[in-house]
N, C-alpha and C. Protein backbone atom coordinates (compact mmCIF):
# COMPACT_ATOMS: atom_id res chain seq x y z
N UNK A 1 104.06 12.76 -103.98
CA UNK A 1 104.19 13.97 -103.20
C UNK A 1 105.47 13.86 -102.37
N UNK A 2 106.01 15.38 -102.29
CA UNK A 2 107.51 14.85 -101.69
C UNK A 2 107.24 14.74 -100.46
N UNK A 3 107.93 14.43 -99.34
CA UNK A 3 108.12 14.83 -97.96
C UNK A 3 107.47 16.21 -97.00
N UNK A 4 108.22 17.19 -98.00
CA UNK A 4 107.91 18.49 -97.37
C UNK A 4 107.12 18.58 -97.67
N UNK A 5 106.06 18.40 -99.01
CA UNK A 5 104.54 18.99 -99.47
C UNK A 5 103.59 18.07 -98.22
N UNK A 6 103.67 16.74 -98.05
CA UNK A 6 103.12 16.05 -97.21
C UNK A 6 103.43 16.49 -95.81
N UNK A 7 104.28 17.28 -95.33
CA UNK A 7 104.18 18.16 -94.14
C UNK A 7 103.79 19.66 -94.00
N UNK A 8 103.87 19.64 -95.10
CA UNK A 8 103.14 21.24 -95.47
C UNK A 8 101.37 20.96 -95.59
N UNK A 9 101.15 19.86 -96.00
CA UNK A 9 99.84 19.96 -96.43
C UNK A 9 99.13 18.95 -94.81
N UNK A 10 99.52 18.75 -93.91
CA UNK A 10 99.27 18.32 -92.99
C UNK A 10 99.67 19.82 -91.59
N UNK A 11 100.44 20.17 -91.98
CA UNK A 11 100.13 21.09 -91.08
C UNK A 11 99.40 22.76 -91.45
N UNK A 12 98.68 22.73 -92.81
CA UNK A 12 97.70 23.38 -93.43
C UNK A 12 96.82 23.01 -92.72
N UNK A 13 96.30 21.85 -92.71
CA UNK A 13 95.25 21.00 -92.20
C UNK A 13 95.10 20.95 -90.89
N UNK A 14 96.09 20.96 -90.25
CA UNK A 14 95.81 21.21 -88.63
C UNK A 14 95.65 22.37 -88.52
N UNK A 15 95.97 23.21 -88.63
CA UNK A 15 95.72 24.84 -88.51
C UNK A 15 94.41 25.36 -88.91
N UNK A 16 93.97 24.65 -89.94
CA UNK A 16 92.77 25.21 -90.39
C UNK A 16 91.46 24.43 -89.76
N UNK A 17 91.98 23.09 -88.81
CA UNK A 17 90.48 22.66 -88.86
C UNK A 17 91.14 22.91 -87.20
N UNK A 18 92.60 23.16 -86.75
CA UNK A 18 92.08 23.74 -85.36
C UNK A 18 91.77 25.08 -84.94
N UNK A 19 91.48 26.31 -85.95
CA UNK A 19 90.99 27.55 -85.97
C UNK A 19 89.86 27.29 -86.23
N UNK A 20 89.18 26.31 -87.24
CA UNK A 20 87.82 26.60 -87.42
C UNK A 20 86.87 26.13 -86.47
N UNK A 21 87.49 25.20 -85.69
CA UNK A 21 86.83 24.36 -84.54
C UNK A 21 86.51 25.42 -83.55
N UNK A 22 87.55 26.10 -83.25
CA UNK A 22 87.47 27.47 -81.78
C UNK A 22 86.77 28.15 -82.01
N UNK A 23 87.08 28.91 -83.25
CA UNK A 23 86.15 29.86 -83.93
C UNK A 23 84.84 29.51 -84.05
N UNK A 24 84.53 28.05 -84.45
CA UNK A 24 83.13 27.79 -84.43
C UNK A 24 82.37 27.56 -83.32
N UNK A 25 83.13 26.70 -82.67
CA UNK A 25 82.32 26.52 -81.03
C UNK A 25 82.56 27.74 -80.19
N UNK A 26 83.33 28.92 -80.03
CA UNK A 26 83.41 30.24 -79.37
C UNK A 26 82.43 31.42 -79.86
N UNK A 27 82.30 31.65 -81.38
CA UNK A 27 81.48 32.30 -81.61
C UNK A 27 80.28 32.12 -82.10
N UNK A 28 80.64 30.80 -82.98
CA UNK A 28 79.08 30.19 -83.69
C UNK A 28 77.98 29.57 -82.91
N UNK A 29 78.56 29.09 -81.28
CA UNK A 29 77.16 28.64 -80.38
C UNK A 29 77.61 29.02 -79.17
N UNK A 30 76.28 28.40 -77.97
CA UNK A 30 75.92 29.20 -77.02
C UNK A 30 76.76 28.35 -76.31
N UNK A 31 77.90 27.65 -76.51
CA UNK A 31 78.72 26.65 -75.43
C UNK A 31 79.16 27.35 -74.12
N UNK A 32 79.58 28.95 -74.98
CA UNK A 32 80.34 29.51 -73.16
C UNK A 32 78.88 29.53 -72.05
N UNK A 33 77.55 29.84 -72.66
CA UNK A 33 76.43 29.79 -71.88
C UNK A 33 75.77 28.93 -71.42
N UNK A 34 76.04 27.26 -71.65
CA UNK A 34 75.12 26.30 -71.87
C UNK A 34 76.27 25.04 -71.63
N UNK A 35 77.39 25.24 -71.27
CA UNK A 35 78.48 24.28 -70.80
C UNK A 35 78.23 23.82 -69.68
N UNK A 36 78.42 22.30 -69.72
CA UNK A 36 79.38 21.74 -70.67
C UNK A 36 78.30 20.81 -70.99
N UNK A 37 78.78 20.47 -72.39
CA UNK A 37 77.74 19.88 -73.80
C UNK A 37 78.56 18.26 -73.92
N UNK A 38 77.73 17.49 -73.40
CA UNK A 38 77.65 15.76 -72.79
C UNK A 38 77.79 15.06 -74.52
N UNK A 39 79.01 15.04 -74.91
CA UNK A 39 79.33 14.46 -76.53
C UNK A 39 79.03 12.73 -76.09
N UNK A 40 79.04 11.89 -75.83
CA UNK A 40 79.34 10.29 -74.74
C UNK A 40 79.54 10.67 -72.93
N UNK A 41 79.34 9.38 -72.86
CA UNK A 41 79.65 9.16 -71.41
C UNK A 41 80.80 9.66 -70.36
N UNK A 42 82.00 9.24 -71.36
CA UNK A 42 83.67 9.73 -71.48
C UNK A 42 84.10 11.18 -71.85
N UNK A 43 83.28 11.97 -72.49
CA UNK A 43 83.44 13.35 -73.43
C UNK A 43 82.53 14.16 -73.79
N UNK A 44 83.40 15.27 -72.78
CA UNK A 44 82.08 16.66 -72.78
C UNK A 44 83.11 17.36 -73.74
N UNK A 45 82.00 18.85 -74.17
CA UNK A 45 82.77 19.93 -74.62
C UNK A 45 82.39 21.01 -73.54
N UNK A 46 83.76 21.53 -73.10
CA UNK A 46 83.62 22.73 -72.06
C UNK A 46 84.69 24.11 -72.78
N UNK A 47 84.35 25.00 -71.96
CA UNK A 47 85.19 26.00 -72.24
C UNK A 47 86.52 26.24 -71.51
N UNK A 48 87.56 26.07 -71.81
CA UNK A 48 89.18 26.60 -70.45
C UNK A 48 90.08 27.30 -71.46
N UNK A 49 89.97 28.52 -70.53
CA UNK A 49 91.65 29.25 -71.31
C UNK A 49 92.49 29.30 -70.58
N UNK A 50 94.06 28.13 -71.50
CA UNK A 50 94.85 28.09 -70.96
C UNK A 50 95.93 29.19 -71.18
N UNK A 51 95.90 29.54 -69.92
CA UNK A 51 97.18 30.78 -69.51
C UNK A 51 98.42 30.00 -69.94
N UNK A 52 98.92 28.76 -69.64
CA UNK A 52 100.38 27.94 -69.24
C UNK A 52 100.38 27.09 -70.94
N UNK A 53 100.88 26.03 -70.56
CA UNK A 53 101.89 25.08 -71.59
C UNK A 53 100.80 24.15 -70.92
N UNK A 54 101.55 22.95 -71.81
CA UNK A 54 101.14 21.97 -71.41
C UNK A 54 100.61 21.69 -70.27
N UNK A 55 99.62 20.57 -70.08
CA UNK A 55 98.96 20.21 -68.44
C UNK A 55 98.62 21.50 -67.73
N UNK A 56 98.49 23.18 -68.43
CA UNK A 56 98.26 23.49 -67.73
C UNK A 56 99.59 24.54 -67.01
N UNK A 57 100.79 24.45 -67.25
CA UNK A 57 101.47 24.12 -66.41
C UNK A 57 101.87 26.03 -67.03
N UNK A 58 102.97 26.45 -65.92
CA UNK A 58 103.86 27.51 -66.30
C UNK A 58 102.47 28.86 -66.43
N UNK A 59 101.47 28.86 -65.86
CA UNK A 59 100.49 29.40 -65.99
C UNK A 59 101.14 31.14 -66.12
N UNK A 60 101.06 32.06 -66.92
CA UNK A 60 101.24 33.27 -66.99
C UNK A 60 99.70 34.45 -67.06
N UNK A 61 99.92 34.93 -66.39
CA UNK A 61 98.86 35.93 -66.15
C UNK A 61 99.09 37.43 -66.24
N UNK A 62 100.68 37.92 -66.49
CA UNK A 62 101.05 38.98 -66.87
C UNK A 62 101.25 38.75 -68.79
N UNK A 63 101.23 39.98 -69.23
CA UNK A 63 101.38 40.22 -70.74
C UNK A 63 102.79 39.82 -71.24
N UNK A 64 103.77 40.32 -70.18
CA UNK A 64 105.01 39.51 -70.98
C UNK A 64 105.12 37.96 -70.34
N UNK A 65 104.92 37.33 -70.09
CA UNK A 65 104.62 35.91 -70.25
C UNK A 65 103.60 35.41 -70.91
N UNK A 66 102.46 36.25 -71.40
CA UNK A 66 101.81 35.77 -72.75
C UNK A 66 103.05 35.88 -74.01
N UNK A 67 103.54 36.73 -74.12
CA UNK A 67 104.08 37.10 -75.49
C UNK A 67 105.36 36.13 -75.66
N UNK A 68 106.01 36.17 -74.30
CA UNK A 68 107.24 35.37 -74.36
C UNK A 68 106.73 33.87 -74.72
N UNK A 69 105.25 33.40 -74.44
CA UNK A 69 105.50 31.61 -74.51
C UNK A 69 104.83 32.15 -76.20
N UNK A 70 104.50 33.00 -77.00
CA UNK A 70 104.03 32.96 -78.33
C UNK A 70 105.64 33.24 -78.79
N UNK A 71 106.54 33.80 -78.71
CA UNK A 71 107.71 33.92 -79.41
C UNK A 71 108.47 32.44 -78.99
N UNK A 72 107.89 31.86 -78.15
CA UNK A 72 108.66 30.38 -77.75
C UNK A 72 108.05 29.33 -78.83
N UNK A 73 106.84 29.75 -79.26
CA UNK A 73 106.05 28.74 -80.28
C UNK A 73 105.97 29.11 -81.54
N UNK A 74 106.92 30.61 -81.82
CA UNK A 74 107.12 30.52 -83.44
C UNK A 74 108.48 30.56 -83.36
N UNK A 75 109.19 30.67 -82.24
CA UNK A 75 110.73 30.01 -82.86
C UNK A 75 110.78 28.08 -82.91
N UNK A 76 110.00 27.67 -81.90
CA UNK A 76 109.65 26.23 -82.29
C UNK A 76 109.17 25.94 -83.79
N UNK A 77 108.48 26.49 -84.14
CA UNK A 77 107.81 26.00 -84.95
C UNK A 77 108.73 26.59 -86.64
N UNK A 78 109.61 27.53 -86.78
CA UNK A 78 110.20 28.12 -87.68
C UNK A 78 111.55 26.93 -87.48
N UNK A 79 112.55 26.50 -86.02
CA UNK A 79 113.01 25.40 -86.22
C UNK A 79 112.61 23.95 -86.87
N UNK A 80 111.65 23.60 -86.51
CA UNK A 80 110.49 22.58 -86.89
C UNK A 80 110.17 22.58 -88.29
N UNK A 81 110.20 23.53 -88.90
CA UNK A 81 109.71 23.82 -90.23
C UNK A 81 111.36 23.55 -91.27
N UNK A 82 111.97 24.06 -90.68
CA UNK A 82 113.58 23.48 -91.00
C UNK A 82 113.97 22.27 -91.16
N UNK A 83 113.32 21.58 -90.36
CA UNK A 83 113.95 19.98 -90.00
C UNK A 83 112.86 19.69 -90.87
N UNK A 84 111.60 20.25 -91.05
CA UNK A 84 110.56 19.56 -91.96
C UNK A 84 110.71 19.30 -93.52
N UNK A 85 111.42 20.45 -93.83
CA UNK A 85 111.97 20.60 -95.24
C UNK A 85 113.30 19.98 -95.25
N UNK A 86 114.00 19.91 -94.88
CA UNK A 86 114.94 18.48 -94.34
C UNK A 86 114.85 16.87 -94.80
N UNK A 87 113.32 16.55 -94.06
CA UNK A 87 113.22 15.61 -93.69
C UNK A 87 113.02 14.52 -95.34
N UNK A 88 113.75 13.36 -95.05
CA UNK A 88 113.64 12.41 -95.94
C UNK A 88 112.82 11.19 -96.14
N UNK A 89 111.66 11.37 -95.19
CA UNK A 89 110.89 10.56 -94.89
C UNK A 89 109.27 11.14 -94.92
N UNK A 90 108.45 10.73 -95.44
CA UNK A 90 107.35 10.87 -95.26
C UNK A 90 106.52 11.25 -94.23
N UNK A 91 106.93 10.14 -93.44
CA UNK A 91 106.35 10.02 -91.91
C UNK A 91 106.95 11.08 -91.02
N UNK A 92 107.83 11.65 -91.15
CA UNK A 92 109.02 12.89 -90.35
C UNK A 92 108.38 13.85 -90.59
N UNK A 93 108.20 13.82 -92.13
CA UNK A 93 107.24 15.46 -92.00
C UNK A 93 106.34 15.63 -91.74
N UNK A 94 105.39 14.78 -91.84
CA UNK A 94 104.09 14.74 -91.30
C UNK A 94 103.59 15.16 -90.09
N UNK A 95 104.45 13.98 -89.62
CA UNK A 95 104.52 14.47 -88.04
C UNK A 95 105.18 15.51 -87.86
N UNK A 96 106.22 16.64 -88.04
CA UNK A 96 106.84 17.86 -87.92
C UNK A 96 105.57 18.81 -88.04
N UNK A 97 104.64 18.26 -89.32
CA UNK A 97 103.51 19.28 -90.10
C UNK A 97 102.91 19.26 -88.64
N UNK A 98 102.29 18.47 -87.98
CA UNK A 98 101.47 18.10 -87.33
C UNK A 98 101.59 18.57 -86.15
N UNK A 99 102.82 18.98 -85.45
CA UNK A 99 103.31 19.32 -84.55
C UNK A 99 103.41 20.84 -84.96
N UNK A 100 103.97 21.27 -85.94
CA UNK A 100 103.89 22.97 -86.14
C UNK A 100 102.98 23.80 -86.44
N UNK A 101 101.80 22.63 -87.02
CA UNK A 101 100.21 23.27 -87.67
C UNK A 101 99.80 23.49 -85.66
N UNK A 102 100.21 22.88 -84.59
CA UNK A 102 99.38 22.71 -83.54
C UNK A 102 100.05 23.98 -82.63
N UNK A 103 101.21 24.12 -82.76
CA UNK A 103 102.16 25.62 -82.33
C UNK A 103 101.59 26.34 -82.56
N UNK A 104 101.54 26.86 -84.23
CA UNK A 104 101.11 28.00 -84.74
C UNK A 104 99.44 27.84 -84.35
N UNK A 105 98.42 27.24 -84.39
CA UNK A 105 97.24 27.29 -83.47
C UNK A 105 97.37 27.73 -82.42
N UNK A 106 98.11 27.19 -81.42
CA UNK A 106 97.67 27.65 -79.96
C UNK A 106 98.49 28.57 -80.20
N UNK A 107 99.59 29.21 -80.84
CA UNK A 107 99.98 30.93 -81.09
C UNK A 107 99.74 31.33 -81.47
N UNK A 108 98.23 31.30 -82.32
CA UNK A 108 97.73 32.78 -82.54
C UNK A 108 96.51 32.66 -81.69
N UNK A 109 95.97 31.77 -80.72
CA UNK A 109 95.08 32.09 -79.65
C UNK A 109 95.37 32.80 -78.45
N UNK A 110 96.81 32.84 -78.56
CA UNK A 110 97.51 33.23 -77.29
C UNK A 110 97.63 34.55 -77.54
N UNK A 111 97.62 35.13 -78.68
CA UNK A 111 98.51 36.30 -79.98
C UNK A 111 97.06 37.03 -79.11
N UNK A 112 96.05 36.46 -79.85
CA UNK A 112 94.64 36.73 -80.19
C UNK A 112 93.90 37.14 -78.81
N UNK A 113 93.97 36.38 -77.97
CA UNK A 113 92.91 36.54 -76.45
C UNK A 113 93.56 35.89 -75.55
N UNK A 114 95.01 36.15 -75.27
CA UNK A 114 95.97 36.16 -74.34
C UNK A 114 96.41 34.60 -73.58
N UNK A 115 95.07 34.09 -74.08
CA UNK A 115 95.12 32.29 -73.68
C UNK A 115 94.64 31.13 -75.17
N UNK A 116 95.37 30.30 -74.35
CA UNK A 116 95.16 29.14 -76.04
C UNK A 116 93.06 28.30 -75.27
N UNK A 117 92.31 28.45 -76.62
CA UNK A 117 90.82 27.96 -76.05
C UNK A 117 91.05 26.71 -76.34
N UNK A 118 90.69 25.87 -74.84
CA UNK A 118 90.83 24.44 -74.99
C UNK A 118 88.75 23.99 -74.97
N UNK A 119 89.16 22.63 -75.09
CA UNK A 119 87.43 22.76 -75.26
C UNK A 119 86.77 21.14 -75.48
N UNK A 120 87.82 20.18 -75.16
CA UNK A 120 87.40 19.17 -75.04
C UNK A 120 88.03 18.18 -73.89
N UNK A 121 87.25 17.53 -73.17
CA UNK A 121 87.45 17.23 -71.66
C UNK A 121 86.82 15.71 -71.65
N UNK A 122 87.85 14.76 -71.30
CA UNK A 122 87.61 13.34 -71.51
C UNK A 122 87.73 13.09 -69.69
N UNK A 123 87.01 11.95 -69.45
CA UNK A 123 86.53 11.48 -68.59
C UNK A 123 86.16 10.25 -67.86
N UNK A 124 86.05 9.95 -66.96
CA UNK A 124 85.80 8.00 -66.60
C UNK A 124 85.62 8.20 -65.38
N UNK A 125 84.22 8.10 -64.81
CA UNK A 125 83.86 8.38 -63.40
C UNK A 125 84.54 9.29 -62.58
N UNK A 126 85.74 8.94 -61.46
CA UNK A 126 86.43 10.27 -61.09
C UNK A 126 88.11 10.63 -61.39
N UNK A 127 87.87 9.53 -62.60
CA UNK A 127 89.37 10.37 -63.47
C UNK A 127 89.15 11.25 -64.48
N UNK A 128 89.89 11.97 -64.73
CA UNK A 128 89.95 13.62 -65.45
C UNK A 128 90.85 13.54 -66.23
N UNK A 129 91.01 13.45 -67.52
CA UNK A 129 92.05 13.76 -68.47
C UNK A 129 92.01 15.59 -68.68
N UNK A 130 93.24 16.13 -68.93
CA UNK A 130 93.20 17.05 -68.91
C UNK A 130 92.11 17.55 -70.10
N UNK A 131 92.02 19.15 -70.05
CA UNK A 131 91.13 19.72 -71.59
C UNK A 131 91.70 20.06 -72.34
N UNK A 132 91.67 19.96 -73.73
CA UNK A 132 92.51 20.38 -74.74
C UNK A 132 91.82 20.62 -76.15
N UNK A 133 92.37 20.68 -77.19
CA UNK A 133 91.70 21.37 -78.56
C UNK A 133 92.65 20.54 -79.74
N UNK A 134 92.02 20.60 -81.02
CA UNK A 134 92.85 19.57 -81.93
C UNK A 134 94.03 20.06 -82.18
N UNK A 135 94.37 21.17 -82.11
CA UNK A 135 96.17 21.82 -82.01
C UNK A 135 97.47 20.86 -81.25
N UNK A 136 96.26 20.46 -79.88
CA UNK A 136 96.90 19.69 -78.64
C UNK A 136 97.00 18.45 -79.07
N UNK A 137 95.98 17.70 -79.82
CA UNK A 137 95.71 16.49 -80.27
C UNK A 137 96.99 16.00 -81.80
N UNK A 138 96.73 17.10 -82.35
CA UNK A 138 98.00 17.02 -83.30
C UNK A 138 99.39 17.17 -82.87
N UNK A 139 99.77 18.00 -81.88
CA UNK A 139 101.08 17.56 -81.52
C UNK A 139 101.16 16.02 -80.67
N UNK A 140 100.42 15.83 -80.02
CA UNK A 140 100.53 14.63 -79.37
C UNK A 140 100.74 13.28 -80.38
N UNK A 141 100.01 13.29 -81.81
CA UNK A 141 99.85 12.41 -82.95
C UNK A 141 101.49 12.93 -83.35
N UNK A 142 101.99 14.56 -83.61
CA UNK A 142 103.01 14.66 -84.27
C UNK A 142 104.24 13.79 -83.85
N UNK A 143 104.06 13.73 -82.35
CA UNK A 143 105.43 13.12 -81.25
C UNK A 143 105.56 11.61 -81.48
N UNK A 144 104.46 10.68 -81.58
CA UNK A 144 103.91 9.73 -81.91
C UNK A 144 104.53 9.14 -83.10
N UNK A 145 104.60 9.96 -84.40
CA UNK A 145 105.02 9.74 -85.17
C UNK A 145 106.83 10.08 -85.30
N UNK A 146 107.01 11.20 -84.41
CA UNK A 146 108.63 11.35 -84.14
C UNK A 146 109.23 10.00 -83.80
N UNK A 147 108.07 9.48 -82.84
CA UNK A 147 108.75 8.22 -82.18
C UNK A 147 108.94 7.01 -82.61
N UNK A 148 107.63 6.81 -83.89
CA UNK A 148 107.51 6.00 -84.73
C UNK A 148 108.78 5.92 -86.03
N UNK A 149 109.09 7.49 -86.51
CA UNK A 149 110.32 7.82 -87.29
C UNK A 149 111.61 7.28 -86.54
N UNK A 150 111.56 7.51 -85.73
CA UNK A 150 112.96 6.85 -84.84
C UNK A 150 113.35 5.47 -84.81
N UNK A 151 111.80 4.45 -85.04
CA UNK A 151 112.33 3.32 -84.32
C UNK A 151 112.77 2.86 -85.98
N UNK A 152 112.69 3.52 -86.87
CA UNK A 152 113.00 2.90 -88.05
C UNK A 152 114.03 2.42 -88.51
N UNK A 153 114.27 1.11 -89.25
CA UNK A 153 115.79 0.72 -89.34
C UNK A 153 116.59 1.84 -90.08
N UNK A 154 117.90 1.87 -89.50
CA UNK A 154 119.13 3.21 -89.34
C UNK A 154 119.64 2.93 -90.77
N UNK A 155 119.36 1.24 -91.41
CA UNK A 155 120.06 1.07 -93.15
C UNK A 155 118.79 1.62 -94.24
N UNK A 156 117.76 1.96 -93.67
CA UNK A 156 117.08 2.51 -94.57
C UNK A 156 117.34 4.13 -95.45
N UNK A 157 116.89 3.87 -96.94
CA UNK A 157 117.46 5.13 -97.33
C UNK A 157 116.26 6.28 -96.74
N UNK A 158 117.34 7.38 -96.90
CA UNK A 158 116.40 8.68 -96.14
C UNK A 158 115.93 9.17 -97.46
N UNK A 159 116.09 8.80 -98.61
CA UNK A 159 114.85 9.49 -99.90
C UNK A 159 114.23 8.43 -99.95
N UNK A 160 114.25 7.38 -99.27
CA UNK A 160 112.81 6.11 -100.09
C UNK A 160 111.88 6.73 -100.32
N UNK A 161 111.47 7.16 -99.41
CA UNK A 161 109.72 7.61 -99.71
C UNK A 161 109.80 8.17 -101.08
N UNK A 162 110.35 9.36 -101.12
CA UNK A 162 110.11 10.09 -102.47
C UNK A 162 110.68 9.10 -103.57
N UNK A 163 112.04 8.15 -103.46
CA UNK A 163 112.30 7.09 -104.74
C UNK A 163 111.10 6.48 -104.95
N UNK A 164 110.07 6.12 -103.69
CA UNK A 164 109.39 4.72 -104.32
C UNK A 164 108.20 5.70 -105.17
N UNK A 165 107.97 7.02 -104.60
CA UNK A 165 106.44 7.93 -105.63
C UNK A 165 107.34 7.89 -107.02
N UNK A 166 108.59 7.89 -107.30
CA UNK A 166 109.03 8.13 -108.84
C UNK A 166 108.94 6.36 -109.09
N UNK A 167 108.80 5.19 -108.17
CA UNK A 167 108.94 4.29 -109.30
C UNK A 167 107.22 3.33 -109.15
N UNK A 168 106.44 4.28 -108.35
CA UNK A 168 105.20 3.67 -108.28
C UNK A 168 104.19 4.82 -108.41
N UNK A 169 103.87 5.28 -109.10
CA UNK A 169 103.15 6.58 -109.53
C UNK A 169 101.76 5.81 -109.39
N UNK A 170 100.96 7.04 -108.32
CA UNK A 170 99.94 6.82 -107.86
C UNK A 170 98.43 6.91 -109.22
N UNK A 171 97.82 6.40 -109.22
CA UNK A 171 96.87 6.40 -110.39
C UNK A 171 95.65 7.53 -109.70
């Protein structure tokens, strides 16, 4: 599989299992009524719609600051998708997939009901990790792997990946 199909087919995959997750816990059960649902000791599922970005942050509560941070996350993600089909490495696209499958999620929740639905909330007596949804979880894995692509030696070729699937064909 080349590069780009392995970032295409990873950020298929984030998109679809972070829509089906919202969609399922928002409409398929009584969570907004019966929150928050005790998963471990460390991890509830609650309900938060985030107005802002990250942490929360840049919170918008008027309509053109909904729309402006969704046109901020499909020009991200249409750049992203560039560098993905680009990319000469396996691991680059993946992580690109991973990071643009999690954009285009929280932009069409934002598109959709003006806030991205976060819905999982980690915990340790009276520390608080923020709440978030697997959209959030995949870019955080996507960056991870940006960072992991980086530390790679600079004499390596940028088609290995795809040379070594033509000289080791998977059974």
């Amino acid at each position: 599989m080349t590069p780009f199909r392995s970032g295409l087919a990873a950020l298929l995959a984030t998109l679809v299992l972070d829509q089906a997750s919202k969609l399922w816990l928002y409409f398929g059960t009584d969570l907004v009524l019966t929150q928050p649902w005790r998963l471990a000791p460390f991890a509830d599922f609650v309900v938060v719609w985030n107005r802002g970005v990250s942490y929360g942050l840049f919170q918008q509560e008027d309509g053109l600051g909904r729309w402006l941070l969704v046109g901020i996350s499909l020009a991200a993600a249409i750049g992203l998708s560039v560098w993905m089909y680009r990319a000469g490495s396996r691991l680059l696209a993946v992580a690109l997939g991973l990071i643009v499958g999690g954009a285009l999620g929280n932009a069409i929740d934002r598109a959709a009901y003006g806030a991205v639905f976060d819905f999982v909330h980690l915990h340790a007596g009276t520390w608080s990790w923020y709440v978030f949804n697997v959209a959030d979880a995949a870019i955080v894995a996507g960056v991870v792997g940006l960072i992991l692509d980086s530390l790679r030696p600079a004499g390596r070729s940028p088609h290995a990946d795809v040379a070594e699937d033509r000289t080791h064909p998977q059974a």
